[in-house]
Protein backbone atom coordinates (compact mmCIF):
# COMPACT_ATOMS: atom_id res chain seq x y z
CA UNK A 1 14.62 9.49 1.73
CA UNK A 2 13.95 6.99 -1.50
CA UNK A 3 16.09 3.99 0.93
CA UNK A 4 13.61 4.77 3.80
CA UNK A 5 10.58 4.64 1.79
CA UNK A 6 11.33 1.75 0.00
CA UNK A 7 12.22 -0.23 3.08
CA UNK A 8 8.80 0.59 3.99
CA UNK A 9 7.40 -0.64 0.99
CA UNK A 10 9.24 -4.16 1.61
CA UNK A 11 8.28 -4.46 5.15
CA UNK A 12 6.04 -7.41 5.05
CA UNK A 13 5.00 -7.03 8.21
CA UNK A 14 3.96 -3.36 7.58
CA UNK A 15 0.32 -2.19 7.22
CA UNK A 16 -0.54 -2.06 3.26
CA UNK A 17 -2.14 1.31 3.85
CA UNK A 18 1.01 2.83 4.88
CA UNK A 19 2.91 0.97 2.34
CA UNK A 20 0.92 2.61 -0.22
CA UNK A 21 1.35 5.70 1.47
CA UNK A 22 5.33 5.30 1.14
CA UNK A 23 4.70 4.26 -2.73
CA UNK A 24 3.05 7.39 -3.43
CA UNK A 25 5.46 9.17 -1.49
CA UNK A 26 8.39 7.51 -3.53
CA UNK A 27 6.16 9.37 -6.68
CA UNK A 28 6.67 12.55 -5.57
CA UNK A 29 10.35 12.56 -5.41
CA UNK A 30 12.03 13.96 -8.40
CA UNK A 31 12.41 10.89 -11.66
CA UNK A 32 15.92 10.15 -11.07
CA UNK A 33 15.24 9.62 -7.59
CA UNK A 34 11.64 7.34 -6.85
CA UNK A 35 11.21 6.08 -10.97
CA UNK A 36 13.73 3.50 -10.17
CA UNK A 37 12.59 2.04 -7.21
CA UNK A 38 8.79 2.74 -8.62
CA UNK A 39 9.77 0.46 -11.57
CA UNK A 40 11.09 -1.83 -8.93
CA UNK A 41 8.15 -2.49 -7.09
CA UNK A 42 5.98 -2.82 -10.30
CA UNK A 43 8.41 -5.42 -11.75
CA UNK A 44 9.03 -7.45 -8.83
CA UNK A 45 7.12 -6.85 -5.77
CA UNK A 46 5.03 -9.91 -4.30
CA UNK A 47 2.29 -7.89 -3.12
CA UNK A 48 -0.16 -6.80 -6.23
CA UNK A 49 -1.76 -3.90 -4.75
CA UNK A 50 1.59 -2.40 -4.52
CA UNK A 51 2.66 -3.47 -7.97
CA UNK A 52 -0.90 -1.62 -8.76
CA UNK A 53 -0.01 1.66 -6.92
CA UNK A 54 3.60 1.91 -8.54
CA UNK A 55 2.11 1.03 -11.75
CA UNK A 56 -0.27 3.69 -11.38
CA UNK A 57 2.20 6.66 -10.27
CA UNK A 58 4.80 5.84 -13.10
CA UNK A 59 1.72 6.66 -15.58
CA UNK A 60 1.44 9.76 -14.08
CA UNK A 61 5.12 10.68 -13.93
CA UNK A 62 5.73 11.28 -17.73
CA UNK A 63 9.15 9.65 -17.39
CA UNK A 64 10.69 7.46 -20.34
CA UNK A 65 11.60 4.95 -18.43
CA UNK A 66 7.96 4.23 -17.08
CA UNK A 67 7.22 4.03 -20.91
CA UNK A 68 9.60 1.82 -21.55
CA UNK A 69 8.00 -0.57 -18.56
CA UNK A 70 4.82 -0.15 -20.35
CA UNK A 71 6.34 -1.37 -23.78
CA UNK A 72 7.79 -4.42 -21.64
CA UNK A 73 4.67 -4.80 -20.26
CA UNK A 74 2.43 -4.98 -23.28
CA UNK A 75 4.59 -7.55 -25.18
């Protein structure tokens, strides 16, 4: 599910709405499965609303590696 989601993320051709849609849906899988690719698309994606969104959803996730992007982040 997390390879189909994030292909939908990186379709630039895709509607943002339903990009955001698959970046929320990435939030709802279990840590181990959507924090990496969350802190993917917060680190390197092109498009800032969905650097925003995955930004967003790794606050809310209470995982230690969103933390440790926020550390990164902040120095």
């Amino acid at each position: 599910a997390v390879r189909g989601l994030d292909s939908l993320v990186n379709d630039g051709g895709g509607e943002l709405e339903i990009r955001k849609q698959a970046v929320f849906a990435l939030s709802q899988r279990p840590d181990e499965e959507g924090g990496p690719a969350l802190i993917r698309i917060a680190r390197t994606h092109r498009h800032p609303e969905l650097r925003k969104q995955a930004l967003f959803w790794l606050g809310q996730s209470g995982d230690p590696r969103a933390l440790t992007l926020f550390e990164e982040i902040l120095r």
